[in-house]
Protein backbone atom coordinates (compact mmCIF):
# COMPACT_ATOMS: atom_id res chain seq x y z
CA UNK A 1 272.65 -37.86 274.67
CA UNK A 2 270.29 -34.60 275.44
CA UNK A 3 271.93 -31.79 277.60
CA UNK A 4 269.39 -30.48 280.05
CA UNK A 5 269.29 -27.14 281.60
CA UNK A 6 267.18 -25.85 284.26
CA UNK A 7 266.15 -22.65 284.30
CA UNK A 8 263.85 -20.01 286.58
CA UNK A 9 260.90 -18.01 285.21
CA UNK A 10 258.70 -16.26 288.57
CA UNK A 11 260.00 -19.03 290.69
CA UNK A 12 258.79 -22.08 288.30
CA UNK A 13 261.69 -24.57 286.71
CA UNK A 14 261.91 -24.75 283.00
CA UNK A 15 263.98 -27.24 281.49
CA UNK A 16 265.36 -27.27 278.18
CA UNK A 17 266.22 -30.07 276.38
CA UNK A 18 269.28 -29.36 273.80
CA UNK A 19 269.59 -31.98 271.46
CA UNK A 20 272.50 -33.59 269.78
CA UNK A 21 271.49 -31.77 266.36
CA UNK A 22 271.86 -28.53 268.17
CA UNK A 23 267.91 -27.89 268.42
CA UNK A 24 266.18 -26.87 271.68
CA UNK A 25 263.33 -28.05 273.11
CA UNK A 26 261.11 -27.18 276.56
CA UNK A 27 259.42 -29.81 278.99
CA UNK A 28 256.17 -29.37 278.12
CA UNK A 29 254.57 -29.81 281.76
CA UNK A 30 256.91 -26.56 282.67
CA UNK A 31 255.64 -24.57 280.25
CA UNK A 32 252.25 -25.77 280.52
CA UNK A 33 252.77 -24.68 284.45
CA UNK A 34 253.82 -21.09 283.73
CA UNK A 35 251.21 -21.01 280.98
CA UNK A 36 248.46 -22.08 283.11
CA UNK A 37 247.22 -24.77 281.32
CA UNK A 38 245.40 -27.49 283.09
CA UNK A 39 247.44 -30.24 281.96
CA UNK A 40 250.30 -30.42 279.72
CA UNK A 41 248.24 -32.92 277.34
CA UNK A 42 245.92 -29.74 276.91
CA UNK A 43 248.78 -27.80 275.64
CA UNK A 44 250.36 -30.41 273.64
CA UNK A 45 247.27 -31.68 271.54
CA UNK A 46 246.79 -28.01 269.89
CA UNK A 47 250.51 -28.68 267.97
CA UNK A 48 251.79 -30.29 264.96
CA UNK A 49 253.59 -33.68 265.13
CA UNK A 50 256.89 -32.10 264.18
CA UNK A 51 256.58 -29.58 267.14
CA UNK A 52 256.25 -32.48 269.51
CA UNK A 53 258.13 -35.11 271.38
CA UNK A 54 259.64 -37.31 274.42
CA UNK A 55 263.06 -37.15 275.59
CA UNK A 56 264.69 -38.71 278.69
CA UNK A 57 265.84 -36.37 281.89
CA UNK A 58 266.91 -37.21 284.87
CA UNK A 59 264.93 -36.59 288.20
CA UNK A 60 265.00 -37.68 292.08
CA UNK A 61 263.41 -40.76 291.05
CA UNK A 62 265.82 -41.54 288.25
CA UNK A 63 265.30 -41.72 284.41
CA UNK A 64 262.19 -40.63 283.23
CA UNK A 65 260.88 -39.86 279.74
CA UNK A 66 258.64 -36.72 279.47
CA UNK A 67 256.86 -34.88 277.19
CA UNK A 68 258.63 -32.03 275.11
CA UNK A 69 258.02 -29.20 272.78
CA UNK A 70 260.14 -27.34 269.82
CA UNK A 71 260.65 -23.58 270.29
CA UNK A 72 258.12 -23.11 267.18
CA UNK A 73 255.71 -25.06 269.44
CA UNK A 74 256.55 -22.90 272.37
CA UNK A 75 255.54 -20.03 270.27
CA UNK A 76 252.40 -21.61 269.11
CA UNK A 77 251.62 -22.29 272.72
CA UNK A 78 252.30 -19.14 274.29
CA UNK A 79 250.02 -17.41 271.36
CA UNK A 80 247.36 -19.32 272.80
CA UNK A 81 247.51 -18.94 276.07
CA UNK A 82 245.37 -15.96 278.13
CA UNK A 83 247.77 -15.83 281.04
CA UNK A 84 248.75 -11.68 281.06
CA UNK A 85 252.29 -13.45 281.80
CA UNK A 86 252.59 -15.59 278.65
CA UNK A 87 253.88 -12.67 276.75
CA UNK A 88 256.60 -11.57 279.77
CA UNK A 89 257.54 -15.27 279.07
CA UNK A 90 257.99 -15.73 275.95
CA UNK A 91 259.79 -12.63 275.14
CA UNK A 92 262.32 -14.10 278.56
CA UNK A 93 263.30 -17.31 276.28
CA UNK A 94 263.47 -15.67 273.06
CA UNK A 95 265.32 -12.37 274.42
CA UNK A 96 268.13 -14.59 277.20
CA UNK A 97 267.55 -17.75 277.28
CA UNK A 98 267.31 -18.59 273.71
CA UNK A 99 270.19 -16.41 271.93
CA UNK A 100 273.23 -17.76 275.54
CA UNK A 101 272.30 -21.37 274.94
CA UNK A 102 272.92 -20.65 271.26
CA UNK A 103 275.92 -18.82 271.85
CA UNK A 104 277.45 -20.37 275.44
CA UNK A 105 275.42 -23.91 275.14
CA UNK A 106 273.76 -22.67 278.46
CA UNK A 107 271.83 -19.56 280.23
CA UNK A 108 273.74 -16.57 281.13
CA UNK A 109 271.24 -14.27 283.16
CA UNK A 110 271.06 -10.49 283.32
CA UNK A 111 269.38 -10.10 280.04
CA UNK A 112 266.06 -9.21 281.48
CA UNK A 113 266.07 -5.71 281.92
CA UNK A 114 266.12 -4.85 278.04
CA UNK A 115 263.30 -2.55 277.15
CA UNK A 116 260.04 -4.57 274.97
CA UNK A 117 261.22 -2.92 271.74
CA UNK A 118 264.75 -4.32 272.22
CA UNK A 119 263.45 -8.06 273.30
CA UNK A 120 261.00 -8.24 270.23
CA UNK A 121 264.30 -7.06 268.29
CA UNK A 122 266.47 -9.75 269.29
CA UNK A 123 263.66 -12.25 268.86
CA UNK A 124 262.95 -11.77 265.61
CA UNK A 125 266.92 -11.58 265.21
CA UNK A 126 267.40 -14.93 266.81
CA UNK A 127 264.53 -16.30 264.27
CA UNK A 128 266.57 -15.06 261.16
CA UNK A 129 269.76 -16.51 262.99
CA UNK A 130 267.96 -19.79 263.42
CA UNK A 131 266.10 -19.51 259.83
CA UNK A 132 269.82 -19.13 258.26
CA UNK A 133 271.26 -22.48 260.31
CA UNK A 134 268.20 -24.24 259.07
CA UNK A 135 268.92 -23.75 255.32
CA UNK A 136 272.61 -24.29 255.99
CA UNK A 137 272.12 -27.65 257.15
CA UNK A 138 269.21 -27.62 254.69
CA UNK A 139 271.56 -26.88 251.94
CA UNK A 140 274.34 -29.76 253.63
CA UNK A 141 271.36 -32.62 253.85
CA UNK A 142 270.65 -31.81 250.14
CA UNK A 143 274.52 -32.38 248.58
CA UNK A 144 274.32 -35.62 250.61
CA UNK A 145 271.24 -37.02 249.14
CA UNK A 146 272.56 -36.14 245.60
CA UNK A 147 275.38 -37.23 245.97
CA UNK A 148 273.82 -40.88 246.92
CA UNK A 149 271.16 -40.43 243.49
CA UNK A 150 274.36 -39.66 241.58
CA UNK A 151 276.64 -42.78 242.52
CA UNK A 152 273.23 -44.73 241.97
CA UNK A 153 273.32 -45.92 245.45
CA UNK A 154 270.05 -48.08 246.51
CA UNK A 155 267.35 -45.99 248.39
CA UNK A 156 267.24 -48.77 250.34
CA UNK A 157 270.34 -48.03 251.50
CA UNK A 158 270.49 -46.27 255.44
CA UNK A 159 272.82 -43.47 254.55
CA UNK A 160 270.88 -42.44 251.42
CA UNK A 161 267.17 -42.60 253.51
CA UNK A 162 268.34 -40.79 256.25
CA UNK A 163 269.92 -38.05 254.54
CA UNK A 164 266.50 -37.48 252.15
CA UNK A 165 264.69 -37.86 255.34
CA UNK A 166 267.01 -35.10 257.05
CA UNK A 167 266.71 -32.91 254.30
CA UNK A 168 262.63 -32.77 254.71
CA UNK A 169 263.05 -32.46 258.01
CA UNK A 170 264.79 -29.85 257.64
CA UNK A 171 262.92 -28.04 255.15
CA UNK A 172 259.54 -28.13 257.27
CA UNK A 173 261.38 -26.80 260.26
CA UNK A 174 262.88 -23.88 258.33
CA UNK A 175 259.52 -22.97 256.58
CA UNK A 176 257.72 -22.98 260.11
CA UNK A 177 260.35 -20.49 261.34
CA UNK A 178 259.95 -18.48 258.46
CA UNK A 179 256.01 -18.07 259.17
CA UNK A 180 256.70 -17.05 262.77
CA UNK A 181 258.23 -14.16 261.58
CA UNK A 182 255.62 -13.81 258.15
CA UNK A 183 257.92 -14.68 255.32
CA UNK A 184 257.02 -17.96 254.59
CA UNK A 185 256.08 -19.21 250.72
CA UNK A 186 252.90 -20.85 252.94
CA UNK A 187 251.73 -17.95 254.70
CA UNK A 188 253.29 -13.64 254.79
CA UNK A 189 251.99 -10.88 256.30
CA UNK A 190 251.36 -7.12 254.42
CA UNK A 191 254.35 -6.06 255.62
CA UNK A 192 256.64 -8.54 254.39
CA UNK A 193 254.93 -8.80 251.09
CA UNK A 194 255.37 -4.80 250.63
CA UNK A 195 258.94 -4.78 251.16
CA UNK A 196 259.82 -7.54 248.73
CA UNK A 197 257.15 -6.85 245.87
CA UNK A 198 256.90 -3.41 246.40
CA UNK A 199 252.71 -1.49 246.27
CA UNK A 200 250.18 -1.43 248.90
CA UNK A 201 248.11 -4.37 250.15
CA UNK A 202 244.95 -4.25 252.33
CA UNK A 203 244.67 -6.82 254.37
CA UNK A 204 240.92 -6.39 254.73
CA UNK A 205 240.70 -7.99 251.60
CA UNK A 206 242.81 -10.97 252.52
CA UNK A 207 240.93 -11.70 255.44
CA UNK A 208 237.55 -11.79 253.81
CA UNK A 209 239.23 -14.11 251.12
CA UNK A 210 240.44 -16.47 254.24
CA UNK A 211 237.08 -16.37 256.14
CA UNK A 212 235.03 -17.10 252.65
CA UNK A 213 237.26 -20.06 251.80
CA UNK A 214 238.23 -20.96 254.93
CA UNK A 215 241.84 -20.52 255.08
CA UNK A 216 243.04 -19.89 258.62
CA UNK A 217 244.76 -16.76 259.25
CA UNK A 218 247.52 -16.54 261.95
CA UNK A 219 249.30 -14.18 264.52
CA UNK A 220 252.94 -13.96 265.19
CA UNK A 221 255.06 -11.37 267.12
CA UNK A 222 255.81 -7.80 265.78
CA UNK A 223 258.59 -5.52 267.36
CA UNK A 224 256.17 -2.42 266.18
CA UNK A 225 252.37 -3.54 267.11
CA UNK A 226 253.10 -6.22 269.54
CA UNK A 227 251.40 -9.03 266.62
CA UNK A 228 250.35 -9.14 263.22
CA UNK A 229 248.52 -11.18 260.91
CA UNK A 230 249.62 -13.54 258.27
CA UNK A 231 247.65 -14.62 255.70
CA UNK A 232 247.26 -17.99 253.56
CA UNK A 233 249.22 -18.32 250.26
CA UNK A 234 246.36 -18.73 248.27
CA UNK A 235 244.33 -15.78 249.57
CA UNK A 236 247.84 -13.76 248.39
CA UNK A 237 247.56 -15.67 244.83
CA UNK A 238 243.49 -15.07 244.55
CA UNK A 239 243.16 -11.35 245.61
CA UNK A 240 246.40 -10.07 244.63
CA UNK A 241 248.06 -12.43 242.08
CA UNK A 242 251.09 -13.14 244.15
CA UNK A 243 252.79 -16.30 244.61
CA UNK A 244 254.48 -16.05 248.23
CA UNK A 245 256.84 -18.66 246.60
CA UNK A 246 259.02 -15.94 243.77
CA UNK A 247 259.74 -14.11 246.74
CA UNK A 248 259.73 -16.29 249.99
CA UNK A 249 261.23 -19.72 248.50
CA UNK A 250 263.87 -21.27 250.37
C-alpha cells in the first residue's frame, strides 16, 4: 500500500505518492496545475516510461487511480516548463519537501526561507543522498541474483526474475539521477569531467559535436549558474577521447 501526502505550493494541493520501496512520486495533474500545463497528458507524454505511472489514492468519490510521476520526471518537467514559478517550485520539493519525507516519512514546513544558494545546495545534496541509496539497493539486488546463477536455480524461477529485474531497475534509476546532477557514464557536464580527469574542456566544441551528429544536449540545475549543460558520451569520447564510463561507472 502507497502512503499519500498532501501538500501546499501557492494555494494548489500536491500529493505525493510514497511507495512501498521507499521511492516518491507526484500526481501528475498537480504538478501539471502549478506548472501550467494544459493537461496533465501534455506533461506526461514528454517523459520516459520509467519516469511514469498510476497509483491508487483516495478522494471524495472513493478509490481512484491517477496518473503519477518519479521525482527525475518532476525534474524533467519542471525544466520544461515557462511558468517564472516552475523554478520557485521545484527548488520547494527538492529543498523541504523532498529531504522531511526522506527523513520523517512526511513534510515538516518552515524550510522555505533558505536563501537560492542554500536550496540548490541541499538539492544537489539530496541527489547524491538518493544516488548513494540507489547503488545500495543496487549493490543488494545484485548479491541476490548471483546468488540464484550460483545455486543454478531456473530463471524461470520468480525469485531469481524478479531480483535480475530489480537490479536493472535499479541501475536505470541510479544512472538517471546521476545525469541530473552531470555525472553520469551517459551524459557529464565540463565541470564534472574537470574535477575527475583533471585539464580544461570547452564545451563549444562539444556542442558543435552534438548538433553535427545529433546527440541531444541537456540542462540540469547548478548551485553556481542556476543550469548547466551536459553533454552526450560520445561527443566526450570523439572530441576529447574520454570515456564518461572510467570515471562515472556505477
Amino acid at each position: 500500500m502507497s502512503n499519500i501526502s498532501v501538500f501546499n505550493f501557492n494555494q494548489n494541493e500536491i500529493r505525493t505518492v510514497l511507495k512501498d520501496d521507499g521511492e516518491i512520486w507526484f500526481v501528475a495533474s498537480d504538478v501539471a496545475t502549478v506548472l501550467e500545463y494544459s493537461v496533465a497528458s501534455a506533461m506526461i507524454r514528454h517523459l520516459d516510461e520509467d519516469e511514469k505511472g498510476v497509483s491508487i489514492v483516495h478522494t471524495l468519490g472513493g478509490e481512484q487511480e491517477v496518473s503519477i510521476i518519479s521525482e527525475s520526471g518532476l525534474y524533467s518537467a519542471t525544466l520544461k516548463s515557462r511558468k517564472p514559478e516552475a523554478k520557485q517550485f521545484k527548488k520547494w520539493i527538492t529543498s523541504d519537501v523532498l529531504p522531511s519525507i526522506r527523513k520523517n516519512g512526511g513534510y515538516i514546513a518552515g524550510q522555505e526561507n533558505d536563501d537560492p544558494e542554500l536550496i540548490l545546495a541541499k538539492a544537489l545534496q539530496v541527489a547524491n543522498n538518493v544516488i548513494l541509496r540507489k547503488t545500495q539497493e543496487l549493490q543488494q539486488a545484485r548479491i541476490e541474483r548471483d546468488f540464484a546463477i550460483e545455486t543454478k536455480a531456473h530463471i524461470s524461477d520468480k525469485k531469481t526474475a524478479t531480483a535480475m529485474a530489480t537490479a536493472s531497475v535499479k541501475s536505470r534509476q541510479a544512472e538517471k539521477l546521476k545525469e541530473q546532477i552531470g555525472e553520469s557514464k551517459n551524459y557529464a557536464s565540463v565541470k564534472a569531467v574537470e574535477k575527475v580527469a583533471g585539464g580544461k574542456y570547452n564545451w563549444r566544441e562539444l556542442k558543435k559535436w552534438c548538433l553535427a551528429h545529433g546527440k541531444k544536449i541537456k540542462d540540469i540545475a547548478d548551485a553556481n549558474y542556476g543550469s548547466v549543460k551536459i553533454y552526450h558520451k560520445d561527443a566526450w569520447k570523439a572530441v576529447y577521447g574520454i570515456n564518461l564510463t572510467d570515471y562515472f561507472a556505477a
